[in-house]
PDB file of N, CA and C in Angstrom:
ATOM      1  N   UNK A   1     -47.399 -89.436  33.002  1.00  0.00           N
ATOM      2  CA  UNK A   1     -47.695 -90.761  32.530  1.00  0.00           C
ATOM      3  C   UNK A   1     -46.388 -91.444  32.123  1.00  0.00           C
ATOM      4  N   UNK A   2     -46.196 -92.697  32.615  1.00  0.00           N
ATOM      5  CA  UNK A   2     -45.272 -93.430  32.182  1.00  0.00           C
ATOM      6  C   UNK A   2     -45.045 -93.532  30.458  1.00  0.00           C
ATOM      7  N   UNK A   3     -43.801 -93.465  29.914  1.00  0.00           N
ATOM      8  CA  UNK A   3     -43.648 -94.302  28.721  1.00  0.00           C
ATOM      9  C   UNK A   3     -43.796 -95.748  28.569  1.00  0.00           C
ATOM     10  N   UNK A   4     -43.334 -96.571  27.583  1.00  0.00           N
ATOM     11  CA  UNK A   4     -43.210 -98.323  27.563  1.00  0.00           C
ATOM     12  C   UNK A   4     -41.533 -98.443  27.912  1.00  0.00           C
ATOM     13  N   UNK A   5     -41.032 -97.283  27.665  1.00  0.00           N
ATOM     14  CA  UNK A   5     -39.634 -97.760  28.129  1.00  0.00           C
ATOM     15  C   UNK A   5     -39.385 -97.718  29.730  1.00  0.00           C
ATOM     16  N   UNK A   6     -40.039 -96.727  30.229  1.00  0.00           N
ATOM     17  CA  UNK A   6     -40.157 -96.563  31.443  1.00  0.00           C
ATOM     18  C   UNK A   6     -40.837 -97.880  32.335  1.00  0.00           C
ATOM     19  N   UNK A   7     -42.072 -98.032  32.060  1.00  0.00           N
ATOM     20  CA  UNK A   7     -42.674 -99.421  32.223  1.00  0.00           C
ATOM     21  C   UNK A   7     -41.790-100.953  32.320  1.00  0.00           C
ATOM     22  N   UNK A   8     -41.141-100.824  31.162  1.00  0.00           N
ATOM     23  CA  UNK A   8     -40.316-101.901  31.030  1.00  0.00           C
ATOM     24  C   UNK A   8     -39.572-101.983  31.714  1.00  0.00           C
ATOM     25  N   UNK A   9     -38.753-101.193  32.375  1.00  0.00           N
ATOM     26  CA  UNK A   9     -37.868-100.963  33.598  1.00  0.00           C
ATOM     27  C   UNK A   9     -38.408-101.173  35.222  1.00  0.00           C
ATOM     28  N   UNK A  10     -39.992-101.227  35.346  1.00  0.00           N
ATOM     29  CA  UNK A  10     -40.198-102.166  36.642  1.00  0.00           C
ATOM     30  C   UNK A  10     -40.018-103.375  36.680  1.00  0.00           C
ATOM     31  N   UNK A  11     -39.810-103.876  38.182  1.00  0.00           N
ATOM     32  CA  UNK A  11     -39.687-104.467  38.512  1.00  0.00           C
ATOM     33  C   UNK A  11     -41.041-104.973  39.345  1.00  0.00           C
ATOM     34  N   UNK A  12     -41.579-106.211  39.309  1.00  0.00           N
ATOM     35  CA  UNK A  12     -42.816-106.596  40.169  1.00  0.00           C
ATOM     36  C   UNK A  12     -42.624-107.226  41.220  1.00  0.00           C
ATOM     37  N   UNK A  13     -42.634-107.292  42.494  1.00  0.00           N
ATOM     38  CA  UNK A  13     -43.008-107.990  43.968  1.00  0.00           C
ATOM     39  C   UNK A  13     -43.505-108.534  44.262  1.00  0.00           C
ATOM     40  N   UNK A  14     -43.837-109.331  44.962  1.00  0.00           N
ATOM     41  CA  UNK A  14     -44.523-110.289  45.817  1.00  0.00           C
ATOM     42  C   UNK A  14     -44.051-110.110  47.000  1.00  0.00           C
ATOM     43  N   UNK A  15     -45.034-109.881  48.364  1.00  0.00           N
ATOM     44  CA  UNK A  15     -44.405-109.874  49.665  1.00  0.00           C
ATOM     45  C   UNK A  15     -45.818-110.425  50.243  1.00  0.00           C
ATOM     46  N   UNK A  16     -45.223-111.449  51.157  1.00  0.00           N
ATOM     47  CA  UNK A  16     -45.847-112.102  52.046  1.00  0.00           C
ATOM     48  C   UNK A  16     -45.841-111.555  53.728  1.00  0.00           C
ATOM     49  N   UNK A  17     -47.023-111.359  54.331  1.00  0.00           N
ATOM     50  CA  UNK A  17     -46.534-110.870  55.350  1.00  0.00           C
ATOM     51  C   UNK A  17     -47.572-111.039  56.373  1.00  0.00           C
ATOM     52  N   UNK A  18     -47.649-111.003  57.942  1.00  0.00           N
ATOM     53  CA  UNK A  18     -48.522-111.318  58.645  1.00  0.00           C
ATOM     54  C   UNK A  18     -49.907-110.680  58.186  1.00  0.00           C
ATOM     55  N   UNK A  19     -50.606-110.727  59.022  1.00  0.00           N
ATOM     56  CA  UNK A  19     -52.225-110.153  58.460  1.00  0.00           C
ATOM     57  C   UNK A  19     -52.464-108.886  59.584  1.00  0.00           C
ATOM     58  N   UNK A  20     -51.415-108.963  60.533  1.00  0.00           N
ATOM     59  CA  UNK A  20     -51.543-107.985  61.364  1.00  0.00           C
ATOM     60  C   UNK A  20     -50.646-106.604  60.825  1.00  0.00           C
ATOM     61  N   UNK A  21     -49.562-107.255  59.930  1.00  0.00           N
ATOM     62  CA  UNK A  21     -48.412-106.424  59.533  1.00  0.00           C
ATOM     63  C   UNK A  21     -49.522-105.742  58.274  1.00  0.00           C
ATOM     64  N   UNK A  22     -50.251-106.413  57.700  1.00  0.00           N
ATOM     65  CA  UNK A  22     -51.022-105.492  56.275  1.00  0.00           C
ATOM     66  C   UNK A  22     -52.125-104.958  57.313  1.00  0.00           C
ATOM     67  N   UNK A  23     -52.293-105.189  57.807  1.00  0.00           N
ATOM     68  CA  UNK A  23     -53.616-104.152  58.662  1.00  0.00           C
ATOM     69  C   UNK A  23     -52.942-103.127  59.115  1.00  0.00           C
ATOM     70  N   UNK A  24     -51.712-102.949  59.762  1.00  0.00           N
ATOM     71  CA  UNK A  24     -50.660-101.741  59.787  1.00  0.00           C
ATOM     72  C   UNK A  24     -50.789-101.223  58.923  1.00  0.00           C
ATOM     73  N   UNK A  25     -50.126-101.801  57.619  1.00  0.00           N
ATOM     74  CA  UNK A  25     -49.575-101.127  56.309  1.00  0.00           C
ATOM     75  C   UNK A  25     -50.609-100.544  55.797  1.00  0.00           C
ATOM     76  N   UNK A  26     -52.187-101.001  55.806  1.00  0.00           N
ATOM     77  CA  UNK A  26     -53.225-100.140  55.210  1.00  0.00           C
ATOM     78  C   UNK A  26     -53.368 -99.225  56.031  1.00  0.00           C
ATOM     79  N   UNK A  27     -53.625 -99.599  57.668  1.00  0.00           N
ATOM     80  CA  UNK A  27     -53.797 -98.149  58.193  1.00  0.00           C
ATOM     81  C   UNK A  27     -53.022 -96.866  57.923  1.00  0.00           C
ATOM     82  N   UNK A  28     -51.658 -97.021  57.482  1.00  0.00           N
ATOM     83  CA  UNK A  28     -50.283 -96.451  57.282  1.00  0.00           C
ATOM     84  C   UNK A  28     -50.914 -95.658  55.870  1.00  0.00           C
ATOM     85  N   UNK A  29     -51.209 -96.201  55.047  1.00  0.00           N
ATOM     86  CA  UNK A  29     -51.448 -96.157  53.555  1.00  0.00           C
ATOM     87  C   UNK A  29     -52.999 -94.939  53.953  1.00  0.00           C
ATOM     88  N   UNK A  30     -53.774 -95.829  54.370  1.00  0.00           N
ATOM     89  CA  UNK A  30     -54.840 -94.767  54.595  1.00  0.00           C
ATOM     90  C   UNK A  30     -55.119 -93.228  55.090  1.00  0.00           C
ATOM     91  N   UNK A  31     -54.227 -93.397  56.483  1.00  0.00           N
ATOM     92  CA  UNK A  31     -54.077 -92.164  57.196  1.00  0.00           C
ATOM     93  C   UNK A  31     -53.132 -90.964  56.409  1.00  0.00           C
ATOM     94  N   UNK A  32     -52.158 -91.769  55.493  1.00  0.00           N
ATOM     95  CA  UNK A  32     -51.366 -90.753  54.997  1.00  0.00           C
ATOM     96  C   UNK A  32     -51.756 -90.535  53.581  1.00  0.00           C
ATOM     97  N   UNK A  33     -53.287 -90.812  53.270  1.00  0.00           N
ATOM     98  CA  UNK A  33     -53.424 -90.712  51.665  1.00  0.00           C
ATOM     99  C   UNK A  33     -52.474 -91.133  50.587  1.00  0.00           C
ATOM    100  N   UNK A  34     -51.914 -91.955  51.004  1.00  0.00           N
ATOM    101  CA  UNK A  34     -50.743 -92.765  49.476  1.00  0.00           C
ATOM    102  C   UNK A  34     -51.852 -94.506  49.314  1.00  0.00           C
ATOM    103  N   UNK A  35     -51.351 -95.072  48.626  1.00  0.00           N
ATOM    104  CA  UNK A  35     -51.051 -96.600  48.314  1.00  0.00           C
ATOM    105  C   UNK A  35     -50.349 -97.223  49.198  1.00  0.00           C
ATOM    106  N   UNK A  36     -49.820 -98.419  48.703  1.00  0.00           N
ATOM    107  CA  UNK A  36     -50.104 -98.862  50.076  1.00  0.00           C
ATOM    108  C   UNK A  36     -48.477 -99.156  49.192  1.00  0.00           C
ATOM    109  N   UNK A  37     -48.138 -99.417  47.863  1.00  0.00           N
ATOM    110  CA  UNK A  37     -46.708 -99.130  47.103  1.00  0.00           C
ATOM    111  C   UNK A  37     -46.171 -98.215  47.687  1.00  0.00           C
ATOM    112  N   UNK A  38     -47.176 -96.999  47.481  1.00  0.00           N
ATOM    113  CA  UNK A  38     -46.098 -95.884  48.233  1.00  0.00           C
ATOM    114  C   UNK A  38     -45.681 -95.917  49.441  1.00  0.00           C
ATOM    115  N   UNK A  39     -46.552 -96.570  50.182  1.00  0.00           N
ATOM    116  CA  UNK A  39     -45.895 -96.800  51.705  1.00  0.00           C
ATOM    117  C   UNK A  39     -43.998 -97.464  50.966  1.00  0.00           C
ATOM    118  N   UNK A  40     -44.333 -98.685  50.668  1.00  0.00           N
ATOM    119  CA  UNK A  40     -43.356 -99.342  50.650  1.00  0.00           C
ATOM    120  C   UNK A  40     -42.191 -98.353  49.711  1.00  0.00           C
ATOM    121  N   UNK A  41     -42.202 -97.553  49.169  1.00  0.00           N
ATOM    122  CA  UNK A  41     -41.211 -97.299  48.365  1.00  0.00           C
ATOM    123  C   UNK A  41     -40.627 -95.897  49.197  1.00  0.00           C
ATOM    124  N   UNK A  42     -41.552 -95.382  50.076  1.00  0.00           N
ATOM    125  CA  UNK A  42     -41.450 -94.345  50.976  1.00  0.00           C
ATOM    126  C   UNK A  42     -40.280 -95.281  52.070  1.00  0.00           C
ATOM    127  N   UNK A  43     -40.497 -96.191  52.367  1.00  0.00           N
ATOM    128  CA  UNK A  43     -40.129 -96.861  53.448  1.00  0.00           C
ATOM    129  C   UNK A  43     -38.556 -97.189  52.688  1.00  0.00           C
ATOM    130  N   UNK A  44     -38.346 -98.158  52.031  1.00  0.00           N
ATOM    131  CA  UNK A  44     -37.163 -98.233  50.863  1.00  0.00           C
ATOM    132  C   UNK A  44     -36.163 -97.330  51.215  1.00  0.00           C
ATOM    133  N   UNK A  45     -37.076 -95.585  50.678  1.00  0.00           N
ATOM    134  CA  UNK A  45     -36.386 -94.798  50.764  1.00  0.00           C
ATOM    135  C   UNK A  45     -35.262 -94.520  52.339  1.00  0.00           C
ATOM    136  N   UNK A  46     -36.803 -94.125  53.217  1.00  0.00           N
ATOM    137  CA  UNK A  46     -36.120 -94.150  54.541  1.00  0.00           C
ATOM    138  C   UNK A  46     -34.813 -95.348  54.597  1.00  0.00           C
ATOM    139  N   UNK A  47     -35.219 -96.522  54.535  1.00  0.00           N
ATOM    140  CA  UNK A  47     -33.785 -97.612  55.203  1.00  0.00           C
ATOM    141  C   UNK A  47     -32.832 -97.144  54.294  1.00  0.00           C
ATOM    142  N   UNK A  48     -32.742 -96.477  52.615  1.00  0.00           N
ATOM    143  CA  UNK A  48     -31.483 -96.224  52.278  1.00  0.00           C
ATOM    144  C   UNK A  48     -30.709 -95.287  52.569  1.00  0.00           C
ATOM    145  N   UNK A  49     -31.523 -94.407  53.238  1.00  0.00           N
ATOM    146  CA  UNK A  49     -30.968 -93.324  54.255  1.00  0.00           C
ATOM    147  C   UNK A  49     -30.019 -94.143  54.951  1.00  0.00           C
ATOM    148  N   UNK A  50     -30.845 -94.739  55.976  1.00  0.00           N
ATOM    149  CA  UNK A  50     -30.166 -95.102  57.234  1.00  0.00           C
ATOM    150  C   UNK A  50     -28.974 -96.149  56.711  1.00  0.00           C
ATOM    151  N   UNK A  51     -29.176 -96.472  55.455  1.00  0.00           N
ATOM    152  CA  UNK A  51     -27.869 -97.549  55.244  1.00  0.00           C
ATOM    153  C   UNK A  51     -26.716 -96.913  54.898  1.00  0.00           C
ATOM    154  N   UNK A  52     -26.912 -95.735  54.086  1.00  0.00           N
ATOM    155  CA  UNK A  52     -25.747 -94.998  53.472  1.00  0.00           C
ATOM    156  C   UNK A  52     -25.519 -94.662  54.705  1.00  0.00           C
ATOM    157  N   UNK A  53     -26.168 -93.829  56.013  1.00  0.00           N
ATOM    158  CA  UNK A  53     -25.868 -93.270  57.133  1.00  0.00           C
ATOM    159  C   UNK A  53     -24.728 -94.216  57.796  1.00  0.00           C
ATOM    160  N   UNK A  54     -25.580 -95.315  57.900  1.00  0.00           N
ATOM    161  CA  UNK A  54     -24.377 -96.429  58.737  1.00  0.00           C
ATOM    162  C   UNK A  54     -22.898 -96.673  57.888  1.00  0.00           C
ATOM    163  N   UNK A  55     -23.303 -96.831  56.668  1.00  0.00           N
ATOM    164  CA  UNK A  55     -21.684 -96.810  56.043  1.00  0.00           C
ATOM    165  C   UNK A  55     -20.843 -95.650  56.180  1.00  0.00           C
ATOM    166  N   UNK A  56     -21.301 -94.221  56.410  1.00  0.00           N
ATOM    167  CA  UNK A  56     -20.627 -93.376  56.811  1.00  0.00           C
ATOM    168  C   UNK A  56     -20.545 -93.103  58.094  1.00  0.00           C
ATOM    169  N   UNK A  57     -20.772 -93.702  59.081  1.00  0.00           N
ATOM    170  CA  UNK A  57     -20.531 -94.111  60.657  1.00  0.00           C
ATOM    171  C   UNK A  57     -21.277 -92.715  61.032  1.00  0.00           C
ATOM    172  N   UNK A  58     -22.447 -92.593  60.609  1.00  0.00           N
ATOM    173  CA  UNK A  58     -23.757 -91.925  61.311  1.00  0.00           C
ATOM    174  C   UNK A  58     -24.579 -92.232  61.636  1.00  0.00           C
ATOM    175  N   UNK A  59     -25.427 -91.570  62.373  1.00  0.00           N
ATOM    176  CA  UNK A  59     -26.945 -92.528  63.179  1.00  0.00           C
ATOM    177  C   UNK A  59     -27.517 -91.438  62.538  1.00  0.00           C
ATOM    178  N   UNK A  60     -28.814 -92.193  63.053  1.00  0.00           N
ATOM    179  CA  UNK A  60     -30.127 -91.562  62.437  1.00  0.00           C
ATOM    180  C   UNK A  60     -31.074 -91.749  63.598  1.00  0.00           C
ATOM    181  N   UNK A  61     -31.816 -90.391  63.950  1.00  0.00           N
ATOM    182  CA  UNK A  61     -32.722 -90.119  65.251  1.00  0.00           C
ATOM    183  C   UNK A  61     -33.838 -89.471  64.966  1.00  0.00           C
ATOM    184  N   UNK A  62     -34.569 -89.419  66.105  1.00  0.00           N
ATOM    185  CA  UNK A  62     -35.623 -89.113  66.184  1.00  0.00           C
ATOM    186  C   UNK A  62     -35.194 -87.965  66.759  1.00  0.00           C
ATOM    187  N   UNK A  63     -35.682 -86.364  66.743  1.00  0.00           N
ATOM    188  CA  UNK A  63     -35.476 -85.124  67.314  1.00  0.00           C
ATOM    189  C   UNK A  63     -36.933 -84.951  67.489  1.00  0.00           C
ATOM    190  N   UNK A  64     -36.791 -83.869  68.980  1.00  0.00           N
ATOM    191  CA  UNK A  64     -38.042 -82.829  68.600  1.00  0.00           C
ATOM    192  C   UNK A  64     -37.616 -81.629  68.416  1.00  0.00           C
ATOM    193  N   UNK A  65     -38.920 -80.843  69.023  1.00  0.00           N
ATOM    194  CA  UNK A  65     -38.530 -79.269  68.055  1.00  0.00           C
ATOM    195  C   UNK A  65     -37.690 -78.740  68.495  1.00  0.00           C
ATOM    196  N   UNK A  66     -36.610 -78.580  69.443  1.00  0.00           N
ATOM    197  CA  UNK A  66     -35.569 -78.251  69.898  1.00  0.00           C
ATOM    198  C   UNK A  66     -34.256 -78.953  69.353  1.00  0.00           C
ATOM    199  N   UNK A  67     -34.632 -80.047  68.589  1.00  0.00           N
ATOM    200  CA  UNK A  67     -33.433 -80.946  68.026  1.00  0.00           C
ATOM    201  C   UNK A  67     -32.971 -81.532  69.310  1.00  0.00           C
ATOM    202  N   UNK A  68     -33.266 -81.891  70.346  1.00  0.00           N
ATOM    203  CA  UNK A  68     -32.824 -82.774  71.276  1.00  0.00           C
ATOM    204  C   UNK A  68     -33.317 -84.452  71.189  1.00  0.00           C
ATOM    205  N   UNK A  69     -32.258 -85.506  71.115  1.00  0.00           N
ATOM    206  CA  UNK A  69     -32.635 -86.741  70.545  1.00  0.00           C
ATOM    207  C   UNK A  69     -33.706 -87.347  71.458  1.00  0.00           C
ATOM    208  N   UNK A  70     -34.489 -87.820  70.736  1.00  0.00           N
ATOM    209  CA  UNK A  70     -35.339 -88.630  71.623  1.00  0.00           C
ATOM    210  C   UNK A  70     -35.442 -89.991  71.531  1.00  0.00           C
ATOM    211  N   UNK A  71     -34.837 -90.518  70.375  1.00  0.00           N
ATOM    212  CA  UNK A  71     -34.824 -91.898  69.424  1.00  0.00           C
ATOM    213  C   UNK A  71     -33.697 -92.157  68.881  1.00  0.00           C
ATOM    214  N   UNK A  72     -32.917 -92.617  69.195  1.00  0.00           N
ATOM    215  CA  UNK A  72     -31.446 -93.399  68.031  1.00  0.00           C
ATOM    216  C   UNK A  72     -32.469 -94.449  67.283  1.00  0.00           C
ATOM    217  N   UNK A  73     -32.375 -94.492  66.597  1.00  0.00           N
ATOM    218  CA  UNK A  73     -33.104 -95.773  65.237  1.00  0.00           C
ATOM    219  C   UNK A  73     -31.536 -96.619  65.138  1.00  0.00           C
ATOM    220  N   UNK A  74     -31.645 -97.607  65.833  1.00  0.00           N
ATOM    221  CA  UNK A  74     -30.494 -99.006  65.962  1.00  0.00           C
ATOM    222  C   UNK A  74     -31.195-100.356  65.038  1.00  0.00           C
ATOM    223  N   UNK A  75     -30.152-101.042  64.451  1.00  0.00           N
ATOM    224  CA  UNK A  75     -30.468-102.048  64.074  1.00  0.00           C
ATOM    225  C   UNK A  75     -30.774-102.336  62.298  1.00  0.00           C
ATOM    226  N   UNK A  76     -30.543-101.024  62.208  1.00  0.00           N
ATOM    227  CA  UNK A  76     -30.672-101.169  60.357  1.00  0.00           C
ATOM    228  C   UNK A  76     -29.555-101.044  59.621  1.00  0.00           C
TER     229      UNK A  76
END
């Protein structure tokens, strides 16, 4: 359980977004048993990966079970 000091330290959102993009995001939210926050803070997470990655002149891919790339993730 949160404290009030802890509490006090969020921050609240507002995001506007297509109606096709939240019908994603719930399916996303649903299939993986989280919220639909946790999507977004899951997601957060991922791009700060990929941002620290890019400042250290690394990519970030998609592997399968052999670790052979199947996906460069470009553009973040």
């Amino acid at each position: 359980m949160s404290t009030q000091n802890e509490r006090e330290k969020d921050v609240r959102l507002t995001v506007v977004m297509k109606a096709e993009d939240n019908a994603r995001l719930e399916e996303i939210a649903r299939e993986s048993r989280c919220t639909k926050n946790e999507v977004f803070r899951k997601a957060f997470t991922l791009f700060d990966v990929a941002f620290e990655a890019k400042k250290n002149k690394q990519r970030i891919g998609i592997l399968d079970k052999d670790k052979n790339l199947l996906t460069e993730i470009i553009g973040i």
